[in-house]
C-alpha atoms as a PDB file:
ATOM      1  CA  UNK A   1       9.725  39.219 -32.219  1.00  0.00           C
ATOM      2  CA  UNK A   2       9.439  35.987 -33.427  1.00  0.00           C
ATOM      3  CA  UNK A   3      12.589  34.975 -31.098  1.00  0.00           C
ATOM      4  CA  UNK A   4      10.071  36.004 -28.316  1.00  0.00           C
ATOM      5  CA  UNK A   5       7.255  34.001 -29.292  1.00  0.00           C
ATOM      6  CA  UNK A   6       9.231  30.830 -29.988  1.00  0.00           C
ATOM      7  CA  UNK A   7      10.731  30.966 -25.874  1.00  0.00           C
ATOM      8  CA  UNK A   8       7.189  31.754 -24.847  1.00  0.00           C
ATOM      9  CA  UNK A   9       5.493  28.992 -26.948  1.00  0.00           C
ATOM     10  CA  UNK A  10       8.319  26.590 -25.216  1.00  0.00           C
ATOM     11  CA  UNK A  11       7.731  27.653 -21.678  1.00  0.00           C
ATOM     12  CA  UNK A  12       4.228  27.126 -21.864  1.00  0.00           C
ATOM     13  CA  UNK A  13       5.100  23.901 -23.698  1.00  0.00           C
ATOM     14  CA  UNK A  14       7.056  22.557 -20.884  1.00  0.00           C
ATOM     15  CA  UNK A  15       4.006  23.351 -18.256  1.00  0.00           C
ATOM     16  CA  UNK A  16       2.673  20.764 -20.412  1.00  0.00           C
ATOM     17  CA  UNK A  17       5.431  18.125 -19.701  1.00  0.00           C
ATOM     18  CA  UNK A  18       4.892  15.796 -17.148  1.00  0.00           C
ATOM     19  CA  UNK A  19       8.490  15.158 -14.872  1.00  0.00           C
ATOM     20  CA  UNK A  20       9.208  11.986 -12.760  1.00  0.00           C
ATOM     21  CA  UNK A  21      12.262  12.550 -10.111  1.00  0.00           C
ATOM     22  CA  UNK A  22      13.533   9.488  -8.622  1.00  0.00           C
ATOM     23  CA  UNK A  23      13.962  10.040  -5.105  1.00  0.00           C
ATOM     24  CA  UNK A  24      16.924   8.570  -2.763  1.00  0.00           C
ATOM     25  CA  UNK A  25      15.002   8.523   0.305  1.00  0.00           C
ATOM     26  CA  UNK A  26      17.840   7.559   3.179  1.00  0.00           C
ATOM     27  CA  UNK A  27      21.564   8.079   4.133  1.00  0.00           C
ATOM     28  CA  UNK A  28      22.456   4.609   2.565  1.00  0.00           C
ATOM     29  CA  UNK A  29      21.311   4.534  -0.738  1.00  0.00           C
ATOM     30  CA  UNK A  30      22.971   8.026  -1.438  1.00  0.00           C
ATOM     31  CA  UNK A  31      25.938   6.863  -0.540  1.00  0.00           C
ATOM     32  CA  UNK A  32      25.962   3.853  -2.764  1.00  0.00           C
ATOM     33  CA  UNK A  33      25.288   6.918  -5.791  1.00  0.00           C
ATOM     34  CA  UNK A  34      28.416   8.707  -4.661  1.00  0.00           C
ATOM     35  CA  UNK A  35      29.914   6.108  -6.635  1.00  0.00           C
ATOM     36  CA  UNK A  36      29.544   7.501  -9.500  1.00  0.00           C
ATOM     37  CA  UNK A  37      31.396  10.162 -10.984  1.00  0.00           C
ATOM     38  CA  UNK A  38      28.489  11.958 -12.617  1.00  0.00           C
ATOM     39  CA  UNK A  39      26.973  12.022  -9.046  1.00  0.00           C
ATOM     40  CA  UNK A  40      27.933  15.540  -8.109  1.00  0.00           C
ATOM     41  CA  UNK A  41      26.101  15.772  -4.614  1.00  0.00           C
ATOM     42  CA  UNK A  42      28.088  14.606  -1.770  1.00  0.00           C
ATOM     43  CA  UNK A  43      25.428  15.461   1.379  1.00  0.00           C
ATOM     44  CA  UNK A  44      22.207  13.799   1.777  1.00  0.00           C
ATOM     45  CA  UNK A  45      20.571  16.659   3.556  1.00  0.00           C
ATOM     46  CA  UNK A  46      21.651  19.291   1.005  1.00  0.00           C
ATOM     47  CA  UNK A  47      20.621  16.762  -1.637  1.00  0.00           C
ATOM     48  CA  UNK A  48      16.790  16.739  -0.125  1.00  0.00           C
ATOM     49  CA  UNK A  49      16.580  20.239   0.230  1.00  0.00           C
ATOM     50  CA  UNK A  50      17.373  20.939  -3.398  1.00  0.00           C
ATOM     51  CA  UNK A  51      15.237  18.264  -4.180  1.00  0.00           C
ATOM     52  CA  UNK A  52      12.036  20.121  -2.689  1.00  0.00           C
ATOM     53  CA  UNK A  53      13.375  22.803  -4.330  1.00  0.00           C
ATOM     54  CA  UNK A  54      12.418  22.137  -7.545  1.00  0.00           C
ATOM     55  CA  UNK A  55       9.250  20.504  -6.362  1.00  0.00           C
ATOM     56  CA  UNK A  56       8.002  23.542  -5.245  1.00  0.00           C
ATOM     57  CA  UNK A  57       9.716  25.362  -8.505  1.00  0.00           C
ATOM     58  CA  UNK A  58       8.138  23.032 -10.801  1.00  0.00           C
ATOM     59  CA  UNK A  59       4.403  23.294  -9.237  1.00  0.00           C
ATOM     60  CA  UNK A  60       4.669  27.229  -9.443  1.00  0.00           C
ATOM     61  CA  UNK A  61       5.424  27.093 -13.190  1.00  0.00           C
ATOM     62  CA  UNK A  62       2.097  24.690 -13.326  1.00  0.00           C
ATOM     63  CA  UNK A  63       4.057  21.587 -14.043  1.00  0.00           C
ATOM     64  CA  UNK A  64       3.243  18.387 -13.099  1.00  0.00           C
ATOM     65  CA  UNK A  65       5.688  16.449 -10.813  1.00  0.00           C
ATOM     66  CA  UNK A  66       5.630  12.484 -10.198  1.00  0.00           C
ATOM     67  CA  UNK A  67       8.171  11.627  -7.100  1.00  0.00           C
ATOM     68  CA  UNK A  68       8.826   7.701  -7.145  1.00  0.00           C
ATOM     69  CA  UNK A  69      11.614   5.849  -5.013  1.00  0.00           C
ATOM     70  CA  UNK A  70      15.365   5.528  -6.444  1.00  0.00           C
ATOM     71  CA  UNK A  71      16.869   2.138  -5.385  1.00  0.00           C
ATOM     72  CA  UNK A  72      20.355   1.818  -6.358  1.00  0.00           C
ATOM     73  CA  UNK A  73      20.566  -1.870  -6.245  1.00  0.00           C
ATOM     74  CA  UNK A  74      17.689  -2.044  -8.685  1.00  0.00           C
ATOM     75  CA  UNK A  75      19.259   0.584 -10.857  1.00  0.00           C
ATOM     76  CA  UNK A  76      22.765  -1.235 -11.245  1.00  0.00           C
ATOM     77  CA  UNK A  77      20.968  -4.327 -12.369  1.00  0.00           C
ATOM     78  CA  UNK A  78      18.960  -2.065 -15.184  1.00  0.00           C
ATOM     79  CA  UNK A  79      21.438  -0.870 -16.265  1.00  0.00           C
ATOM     80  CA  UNK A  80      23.096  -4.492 -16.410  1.00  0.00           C
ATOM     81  CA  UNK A  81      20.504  -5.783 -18.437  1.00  0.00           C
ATOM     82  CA  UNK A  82      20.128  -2.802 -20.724  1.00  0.00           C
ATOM     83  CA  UNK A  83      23.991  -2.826 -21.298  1.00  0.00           C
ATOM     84  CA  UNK A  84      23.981   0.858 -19.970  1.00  0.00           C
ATOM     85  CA  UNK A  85      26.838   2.552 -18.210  1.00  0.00           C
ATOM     86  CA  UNK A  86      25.465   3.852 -15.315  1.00  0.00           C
ATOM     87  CA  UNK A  87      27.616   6.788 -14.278  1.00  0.00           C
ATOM     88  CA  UNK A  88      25.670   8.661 -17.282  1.00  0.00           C
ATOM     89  CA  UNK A  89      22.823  10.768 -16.260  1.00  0.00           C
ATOM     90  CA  UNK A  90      20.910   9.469 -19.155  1.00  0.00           C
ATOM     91  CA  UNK A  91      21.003   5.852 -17.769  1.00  0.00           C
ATOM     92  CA  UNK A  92      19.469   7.513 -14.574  1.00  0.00           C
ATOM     93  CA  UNK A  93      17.115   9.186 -16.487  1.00  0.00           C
ATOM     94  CA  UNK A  94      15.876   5.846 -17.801  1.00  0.00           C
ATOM     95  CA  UNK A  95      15.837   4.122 -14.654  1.00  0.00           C
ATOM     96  CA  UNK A  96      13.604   6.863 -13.115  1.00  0.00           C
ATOM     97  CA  UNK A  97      11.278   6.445 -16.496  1.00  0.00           C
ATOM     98  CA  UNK A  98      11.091   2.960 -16.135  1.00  0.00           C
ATOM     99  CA  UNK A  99      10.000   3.476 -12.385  1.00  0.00           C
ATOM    100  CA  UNK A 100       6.929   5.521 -13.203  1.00  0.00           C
ATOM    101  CA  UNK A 101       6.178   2.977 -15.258  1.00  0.00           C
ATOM    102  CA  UNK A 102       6.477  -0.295 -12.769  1.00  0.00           C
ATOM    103  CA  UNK A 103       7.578   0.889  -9.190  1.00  0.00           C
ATOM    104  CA  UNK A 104       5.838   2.960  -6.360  1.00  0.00           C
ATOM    105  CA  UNK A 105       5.256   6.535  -7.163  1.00  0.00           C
ATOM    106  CA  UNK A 106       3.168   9.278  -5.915  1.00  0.00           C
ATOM    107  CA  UNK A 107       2.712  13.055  -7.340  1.00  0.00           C
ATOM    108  CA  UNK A 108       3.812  15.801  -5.915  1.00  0.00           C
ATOM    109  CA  UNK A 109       0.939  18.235  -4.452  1.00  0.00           C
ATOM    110  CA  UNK A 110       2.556  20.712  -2.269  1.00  0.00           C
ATOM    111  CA  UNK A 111       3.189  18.780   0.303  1.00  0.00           C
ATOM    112  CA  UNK A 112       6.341  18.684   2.800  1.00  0.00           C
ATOM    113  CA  UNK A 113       8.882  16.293   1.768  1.00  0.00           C
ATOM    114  CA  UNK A 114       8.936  14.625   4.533  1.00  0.00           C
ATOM    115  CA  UNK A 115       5.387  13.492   4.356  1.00  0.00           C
ATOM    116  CA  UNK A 116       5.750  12.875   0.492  1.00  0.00           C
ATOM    117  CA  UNK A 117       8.808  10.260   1.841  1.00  0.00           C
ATOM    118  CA  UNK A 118       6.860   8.585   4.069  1.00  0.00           C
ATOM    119  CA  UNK A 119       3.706   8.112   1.584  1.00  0.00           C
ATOM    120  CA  UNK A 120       5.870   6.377  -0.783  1.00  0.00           C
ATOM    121  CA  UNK A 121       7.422   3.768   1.769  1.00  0.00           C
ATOM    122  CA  UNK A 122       3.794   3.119   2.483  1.00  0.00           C
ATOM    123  CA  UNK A 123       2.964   3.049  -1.052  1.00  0.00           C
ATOM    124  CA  UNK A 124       6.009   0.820  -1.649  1.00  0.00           C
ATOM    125  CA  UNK A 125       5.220  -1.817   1.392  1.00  0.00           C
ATOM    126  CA  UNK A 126       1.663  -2.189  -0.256  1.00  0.00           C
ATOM    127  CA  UNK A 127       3.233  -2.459  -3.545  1.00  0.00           C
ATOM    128  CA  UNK A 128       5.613  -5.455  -2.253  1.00  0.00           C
ATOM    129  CA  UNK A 129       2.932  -7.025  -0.083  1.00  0.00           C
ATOM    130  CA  UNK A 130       0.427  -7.905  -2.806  1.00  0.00           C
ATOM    131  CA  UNK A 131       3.706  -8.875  -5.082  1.00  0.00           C
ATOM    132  CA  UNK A 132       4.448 -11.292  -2.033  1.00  0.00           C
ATOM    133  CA  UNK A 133       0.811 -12.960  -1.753  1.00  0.00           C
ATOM    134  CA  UNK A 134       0.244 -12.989  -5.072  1.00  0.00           C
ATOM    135  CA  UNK A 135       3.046 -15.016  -5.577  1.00  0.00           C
ATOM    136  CA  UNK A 136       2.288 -16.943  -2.629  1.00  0.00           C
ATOM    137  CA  UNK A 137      -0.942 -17.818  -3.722  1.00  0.00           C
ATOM    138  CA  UNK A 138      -0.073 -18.304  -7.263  1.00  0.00           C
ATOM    139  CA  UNK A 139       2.325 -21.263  -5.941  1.00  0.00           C
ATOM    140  CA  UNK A 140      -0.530 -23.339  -4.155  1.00  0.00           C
ATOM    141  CA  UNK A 141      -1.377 -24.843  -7.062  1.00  0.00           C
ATOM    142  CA  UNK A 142      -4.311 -27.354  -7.551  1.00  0.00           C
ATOM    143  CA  UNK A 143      -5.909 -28.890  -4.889  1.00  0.00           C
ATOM    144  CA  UNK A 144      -4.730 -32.698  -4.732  1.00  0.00           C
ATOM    145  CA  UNK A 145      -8.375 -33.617  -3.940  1.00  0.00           C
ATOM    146  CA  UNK A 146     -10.585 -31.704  -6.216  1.00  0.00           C
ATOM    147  CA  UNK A 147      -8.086 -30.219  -8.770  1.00  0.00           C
ATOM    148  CA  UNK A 148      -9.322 -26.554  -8.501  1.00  0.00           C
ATOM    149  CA  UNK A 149      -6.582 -24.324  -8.173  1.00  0.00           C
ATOM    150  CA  UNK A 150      -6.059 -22.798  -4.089  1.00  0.00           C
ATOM    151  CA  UNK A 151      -5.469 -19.464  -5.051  1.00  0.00           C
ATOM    152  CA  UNK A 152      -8.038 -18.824  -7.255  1.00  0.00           C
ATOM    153  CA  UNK A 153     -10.722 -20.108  -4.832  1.00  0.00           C
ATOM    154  CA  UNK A 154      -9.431 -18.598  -2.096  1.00  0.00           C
ATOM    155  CA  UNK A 155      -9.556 -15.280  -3.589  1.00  0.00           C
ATOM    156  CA  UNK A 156     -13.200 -15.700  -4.831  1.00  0.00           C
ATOM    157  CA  UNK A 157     -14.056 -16.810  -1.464  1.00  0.00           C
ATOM    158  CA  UNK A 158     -12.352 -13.471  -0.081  1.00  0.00           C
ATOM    159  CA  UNK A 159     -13.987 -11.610  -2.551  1.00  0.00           C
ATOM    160  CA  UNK A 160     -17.319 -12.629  -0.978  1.00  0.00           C
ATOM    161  CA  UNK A 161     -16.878 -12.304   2.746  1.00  0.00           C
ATOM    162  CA  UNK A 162     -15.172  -8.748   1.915  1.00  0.00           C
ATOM    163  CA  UNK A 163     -18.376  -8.013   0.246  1.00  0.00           C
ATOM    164  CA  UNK A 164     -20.275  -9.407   3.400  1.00  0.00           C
ATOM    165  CA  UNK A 165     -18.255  -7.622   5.642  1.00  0.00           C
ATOM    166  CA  UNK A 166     -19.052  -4.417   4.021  1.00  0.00           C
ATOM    167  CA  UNK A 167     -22.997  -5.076   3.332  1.00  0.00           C
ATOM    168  CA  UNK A 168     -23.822  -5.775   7.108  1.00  0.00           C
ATOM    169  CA  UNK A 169     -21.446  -2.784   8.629  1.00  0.00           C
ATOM    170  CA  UNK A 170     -23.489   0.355  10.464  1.00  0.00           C
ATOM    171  CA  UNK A 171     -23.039   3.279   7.999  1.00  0.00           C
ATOM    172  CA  UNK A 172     -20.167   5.280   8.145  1.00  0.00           C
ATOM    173  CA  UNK A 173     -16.395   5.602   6.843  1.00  0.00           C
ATOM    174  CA  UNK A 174     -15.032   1.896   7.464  1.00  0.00           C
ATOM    175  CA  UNK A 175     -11.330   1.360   7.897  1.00  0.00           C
ATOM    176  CA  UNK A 176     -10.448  -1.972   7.410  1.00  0.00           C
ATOM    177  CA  UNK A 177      -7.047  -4.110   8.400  1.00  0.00           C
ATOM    178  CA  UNK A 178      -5.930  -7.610   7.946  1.00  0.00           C
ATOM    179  CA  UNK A 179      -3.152  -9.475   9.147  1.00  0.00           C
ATOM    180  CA  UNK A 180      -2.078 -12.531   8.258  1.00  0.00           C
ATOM    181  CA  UNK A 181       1.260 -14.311  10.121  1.00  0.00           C
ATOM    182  CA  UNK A 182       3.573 -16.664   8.479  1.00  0.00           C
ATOM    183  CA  UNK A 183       7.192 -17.135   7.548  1.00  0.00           C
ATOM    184  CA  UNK A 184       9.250 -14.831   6.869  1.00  0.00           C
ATOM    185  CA  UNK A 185       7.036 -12.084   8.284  1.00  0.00           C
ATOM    186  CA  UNK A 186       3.177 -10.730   8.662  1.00  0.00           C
ATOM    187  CA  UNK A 187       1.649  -9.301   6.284  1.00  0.00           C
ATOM    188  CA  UNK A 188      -0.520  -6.878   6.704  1.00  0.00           C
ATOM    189  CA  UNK A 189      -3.133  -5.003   4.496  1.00  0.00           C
ATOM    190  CA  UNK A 190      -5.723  -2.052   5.184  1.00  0.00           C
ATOM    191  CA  UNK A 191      -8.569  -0.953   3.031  1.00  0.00           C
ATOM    192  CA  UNK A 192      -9.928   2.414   3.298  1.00  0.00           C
ATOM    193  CA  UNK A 193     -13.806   2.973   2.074  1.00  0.00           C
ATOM    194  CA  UNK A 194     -15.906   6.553   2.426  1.00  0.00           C
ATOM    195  CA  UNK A 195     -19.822   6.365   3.088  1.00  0.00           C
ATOM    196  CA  UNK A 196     -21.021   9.368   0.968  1.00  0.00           C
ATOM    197  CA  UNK A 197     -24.945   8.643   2.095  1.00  0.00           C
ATOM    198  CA  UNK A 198     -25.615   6.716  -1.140  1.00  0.00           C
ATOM    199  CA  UNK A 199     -22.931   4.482  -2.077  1.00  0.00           C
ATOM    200  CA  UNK A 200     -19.610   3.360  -0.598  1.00  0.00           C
ATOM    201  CA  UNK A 201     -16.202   4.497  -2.378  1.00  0.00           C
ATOM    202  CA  UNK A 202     -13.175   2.543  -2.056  1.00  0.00           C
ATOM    203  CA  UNK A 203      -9.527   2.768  -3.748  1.00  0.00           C
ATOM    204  CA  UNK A 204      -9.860  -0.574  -6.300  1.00  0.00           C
ATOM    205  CA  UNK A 205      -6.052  -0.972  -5.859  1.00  0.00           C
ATOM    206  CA  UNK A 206      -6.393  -1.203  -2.011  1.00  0.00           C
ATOM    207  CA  UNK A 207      -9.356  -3.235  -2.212  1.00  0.00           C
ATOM    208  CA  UNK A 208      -7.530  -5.622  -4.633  1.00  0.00           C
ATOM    209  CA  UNK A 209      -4.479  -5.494  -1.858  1.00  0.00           C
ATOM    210  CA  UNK A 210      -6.635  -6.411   1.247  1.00  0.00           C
ATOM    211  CA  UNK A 211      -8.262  -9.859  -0.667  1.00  0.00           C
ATOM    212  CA  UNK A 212      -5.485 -11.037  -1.701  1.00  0.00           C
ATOM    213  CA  UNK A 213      -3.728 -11.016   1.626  1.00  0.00           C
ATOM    214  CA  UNK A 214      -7.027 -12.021   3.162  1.00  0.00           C
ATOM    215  CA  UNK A 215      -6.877 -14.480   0.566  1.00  0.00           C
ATOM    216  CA  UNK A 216      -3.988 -15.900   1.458  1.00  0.00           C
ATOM    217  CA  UNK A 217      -4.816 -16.246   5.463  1.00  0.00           C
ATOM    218  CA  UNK A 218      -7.704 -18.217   4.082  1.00  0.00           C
ATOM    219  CA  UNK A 219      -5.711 -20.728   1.961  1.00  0.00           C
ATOM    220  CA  UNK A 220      -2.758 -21.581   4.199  1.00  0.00           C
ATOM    221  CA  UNK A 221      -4.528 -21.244   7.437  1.00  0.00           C
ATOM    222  CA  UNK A 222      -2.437 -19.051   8.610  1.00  0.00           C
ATOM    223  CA  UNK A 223      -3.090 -17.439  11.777  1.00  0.00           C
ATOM    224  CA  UNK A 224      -4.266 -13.621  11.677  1.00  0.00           C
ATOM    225  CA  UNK A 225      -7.440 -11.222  11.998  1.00  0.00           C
ATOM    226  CA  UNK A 226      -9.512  -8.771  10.134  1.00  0.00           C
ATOM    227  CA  UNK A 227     -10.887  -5.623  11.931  1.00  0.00           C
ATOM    228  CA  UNK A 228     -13.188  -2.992  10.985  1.00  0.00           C
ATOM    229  CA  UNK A 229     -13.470   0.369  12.768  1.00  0.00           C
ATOM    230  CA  UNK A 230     -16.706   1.942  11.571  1.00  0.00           C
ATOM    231  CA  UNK A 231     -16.769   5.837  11.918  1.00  0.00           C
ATOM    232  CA  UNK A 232     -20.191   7.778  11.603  1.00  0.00           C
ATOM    233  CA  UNK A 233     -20.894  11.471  13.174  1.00  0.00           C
ATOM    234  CA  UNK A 234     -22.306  12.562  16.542  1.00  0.00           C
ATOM    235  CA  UNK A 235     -22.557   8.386  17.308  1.00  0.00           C
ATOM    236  CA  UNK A 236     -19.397   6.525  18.919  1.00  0.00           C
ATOM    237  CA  UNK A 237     -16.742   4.638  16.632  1.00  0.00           C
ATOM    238  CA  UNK A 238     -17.515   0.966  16.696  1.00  0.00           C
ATOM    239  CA  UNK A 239     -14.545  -1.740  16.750  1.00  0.00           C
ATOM    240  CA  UNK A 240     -15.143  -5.015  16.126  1.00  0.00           C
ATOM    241  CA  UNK A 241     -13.102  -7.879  13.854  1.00  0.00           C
ATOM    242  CA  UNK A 242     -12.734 -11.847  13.289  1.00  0.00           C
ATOM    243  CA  UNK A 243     -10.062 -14.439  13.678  1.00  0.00           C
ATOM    244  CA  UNK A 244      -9.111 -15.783  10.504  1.00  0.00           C
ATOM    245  CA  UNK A 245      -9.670 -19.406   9.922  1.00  0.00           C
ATOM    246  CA  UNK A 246      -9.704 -21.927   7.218  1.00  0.00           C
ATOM    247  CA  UNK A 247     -12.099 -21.056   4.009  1.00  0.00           C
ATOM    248  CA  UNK A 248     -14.076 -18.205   6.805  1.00  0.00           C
ATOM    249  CA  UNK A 249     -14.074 -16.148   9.602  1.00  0.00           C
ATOM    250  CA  UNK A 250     -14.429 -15.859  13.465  1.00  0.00           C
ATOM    251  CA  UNK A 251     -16.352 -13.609  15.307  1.00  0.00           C
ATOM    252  CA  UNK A 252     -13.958 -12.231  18.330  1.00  0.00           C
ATOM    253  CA  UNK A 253     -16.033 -11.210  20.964  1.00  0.00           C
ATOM    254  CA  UNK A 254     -16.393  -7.851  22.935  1.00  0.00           C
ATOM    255  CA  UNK A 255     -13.493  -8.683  25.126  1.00  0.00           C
ATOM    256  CA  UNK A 256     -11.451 -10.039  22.864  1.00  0.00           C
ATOM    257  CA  UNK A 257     -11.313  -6.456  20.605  1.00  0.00           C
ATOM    258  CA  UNK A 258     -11.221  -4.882  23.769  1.00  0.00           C
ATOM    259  CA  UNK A 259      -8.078  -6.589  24.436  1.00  0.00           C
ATOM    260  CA  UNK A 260      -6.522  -6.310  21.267  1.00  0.00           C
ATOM    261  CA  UNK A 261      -7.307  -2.628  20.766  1.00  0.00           C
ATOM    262  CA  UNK A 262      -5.819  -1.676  24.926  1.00  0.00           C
ATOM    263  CA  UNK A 263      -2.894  -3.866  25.267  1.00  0.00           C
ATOM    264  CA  UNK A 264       0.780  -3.063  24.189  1.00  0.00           C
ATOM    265  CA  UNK A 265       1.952  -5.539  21.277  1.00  0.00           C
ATOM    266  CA  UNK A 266       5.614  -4.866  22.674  1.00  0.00           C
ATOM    267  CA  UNK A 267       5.384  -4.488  26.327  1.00  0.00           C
ATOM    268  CA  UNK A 268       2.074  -6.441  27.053  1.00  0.00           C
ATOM    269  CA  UNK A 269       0.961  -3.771  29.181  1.00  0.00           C
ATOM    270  CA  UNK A 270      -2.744  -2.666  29.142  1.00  0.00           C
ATOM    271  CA  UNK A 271      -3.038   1.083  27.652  1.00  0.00           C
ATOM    272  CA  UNK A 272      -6.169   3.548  28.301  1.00  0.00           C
ATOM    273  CA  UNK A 273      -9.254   2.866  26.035  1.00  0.00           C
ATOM    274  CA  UNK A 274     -10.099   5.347  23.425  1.00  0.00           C
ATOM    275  CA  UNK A 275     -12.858   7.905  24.733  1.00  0.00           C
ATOM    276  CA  UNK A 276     -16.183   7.819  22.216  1.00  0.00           C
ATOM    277  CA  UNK A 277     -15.138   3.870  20.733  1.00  0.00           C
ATOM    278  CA  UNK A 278     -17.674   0.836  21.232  1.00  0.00           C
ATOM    279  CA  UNK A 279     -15.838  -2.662  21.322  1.00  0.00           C
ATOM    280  CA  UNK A 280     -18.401  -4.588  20.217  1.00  0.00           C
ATOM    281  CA  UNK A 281     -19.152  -8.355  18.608  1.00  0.00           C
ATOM    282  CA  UNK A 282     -19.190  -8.047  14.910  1.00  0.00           C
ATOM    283  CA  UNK A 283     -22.317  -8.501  13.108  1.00  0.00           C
ATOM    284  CA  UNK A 284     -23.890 -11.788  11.548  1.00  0.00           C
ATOM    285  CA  UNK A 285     -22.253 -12.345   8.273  1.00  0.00           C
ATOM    286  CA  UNK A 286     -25.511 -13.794   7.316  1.00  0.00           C
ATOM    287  CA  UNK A 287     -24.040 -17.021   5.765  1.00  0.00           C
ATOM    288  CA  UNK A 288     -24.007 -20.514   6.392  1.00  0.00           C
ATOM    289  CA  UNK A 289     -20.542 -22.293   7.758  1.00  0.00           C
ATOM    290  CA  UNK A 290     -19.157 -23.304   3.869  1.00  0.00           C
ATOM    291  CA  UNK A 291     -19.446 -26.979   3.485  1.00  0.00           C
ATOM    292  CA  UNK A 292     -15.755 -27.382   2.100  1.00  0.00           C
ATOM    293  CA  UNK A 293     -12.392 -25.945   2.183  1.00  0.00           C
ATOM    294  CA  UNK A 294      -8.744 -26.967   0.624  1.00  0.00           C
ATOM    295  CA  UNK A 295      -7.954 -29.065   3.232  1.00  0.00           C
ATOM    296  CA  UNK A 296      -9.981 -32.235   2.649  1.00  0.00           C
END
């Protein structure tokens, strides 16, 4: 009897467990694991199927699942540095702890795999975007002029025309994107915020993203764009954005969102406006032209 009770106290101990599975999303990072001996799968497919397999297993028992991304190139340098021998499943088991902790991860909620995969490249990209501005910015230094430091003012001044941009908008859900061109790539960021009647809700992570790549359009004068699509019921969606420009912003007119929104970025060709969407010149910001930017 009390055999029983002590496997039943441990099963519903382990619903109490939180789990984080490192995930090798594509063909070529599982066959940079099949290095190792311990490895024992040798086909990705199979691999992903037993993989939602205990997903699924795990959420019936009413455990908790985290699912972040399993680079192996990342892993072989943990291990490196933590003098661990990596064809051990406990080294694995360390790396995939220490990825909950620091990398991109996302829980598990029933969903197919498939779109769980594809919300954690997402999640990743945003991850390594703000990493990438951040950096960027941090690197400006002072201004050889005025001695304030770049980034810092540039992402106060983003701060406030984010906060402008959202007080003037016609209610509704606003989805937000920036882009902001340079070398290597673009970067882009979107920002996601809910009108529930009384106040607007936004993901503080996102929101954090989107100024600091708007931030950094701002302080390299880079060339790029922010656009809004405002969504409200029984009233059409309304489109409208800015070109980005030292220390402000803009205003694109009617045409010009029309344009951007119904022309191929490939192919230039035009493509059919969306039914039930206004392009439309964006609102007054309602400030004056700032009087000085990092560029003196």
């Amino acid at each position: 009897m009390a055999h029983t009770d002590s496997r039943t106290l441990r099963r519903v101990l382990r619903r109490e467990i939180a789990g984080t599975i490192g995930l090798l999303t594509d063909e070529h990072d599982f066959r940079a694991m099949r290095r190792y001996r311990t490895f024992t799968f040798d086909d990705h497919a199979t691999y992903l199927k037993q993989i939602e397999g205990l997903l699924r297993t795990r959420a019936l028992q009413g455990s908790h699942t985290t699912v972040t991304l399993f680079d192996p190139e990342e892993y072989a340098d943990f291990c490196e540095r933590q003098t661990l021998d990596p064809d051990l499943p406990s080294s694995r088991t360390r790396f995939t702890a220490h990825l909950a902790r620091t990398g991109p991860a996302l829980p598990y909620e029933g969903q197919p795999l498939a779109d769980l995969l594809a919300a954690l490249v997402d999640e990743a990209v945003r991850q390594a975007t703000w990493e990438y501005a951040t950096t960027l910015l941090a690197r400006l230094g002072p201004c050889a002029s005025c001695g304030e430091d770049i980034g810092r003012a540039a992402f106060a001044r983003a701060s406030q025309l984010l906060a402008r941009i959202l007080d003037t908008a016609p209610p509704g859900d606003r989805h937000l994107v920036c882009s902001v061109t340079g070398p290597p790539e673009t970067l882009i960021a979107a920002l996601h915020t809910t009108d529930t009647g009384g106040a607007l809700e936004l993901d503080e992570t996102e929101a954090l993203e989107f100024t600091t790549v708007l931030a950094l359009g701002l302080a390299t004068d880079s060339p790029g764009g922010l656009v809004i699509r405002v969504s409200a019921p029984d009233t059409p969606d309304r489109v409208y954005g800015w070109r980005l420009r030292s220390n402000g912003l803009d205003p694109l007119t009617a045409g010009e969102v029309f344009d951007a929104y119904c022309t191929d970025i490939t192919s230039g060709d035009l493509i059919s406006p969306e039914s039930n969407v206004d392009y439309c010149r964006p609102p007054d910001l309602g400030e004056e032209k700032p009087s000085q930017g990092h560029h003196h």
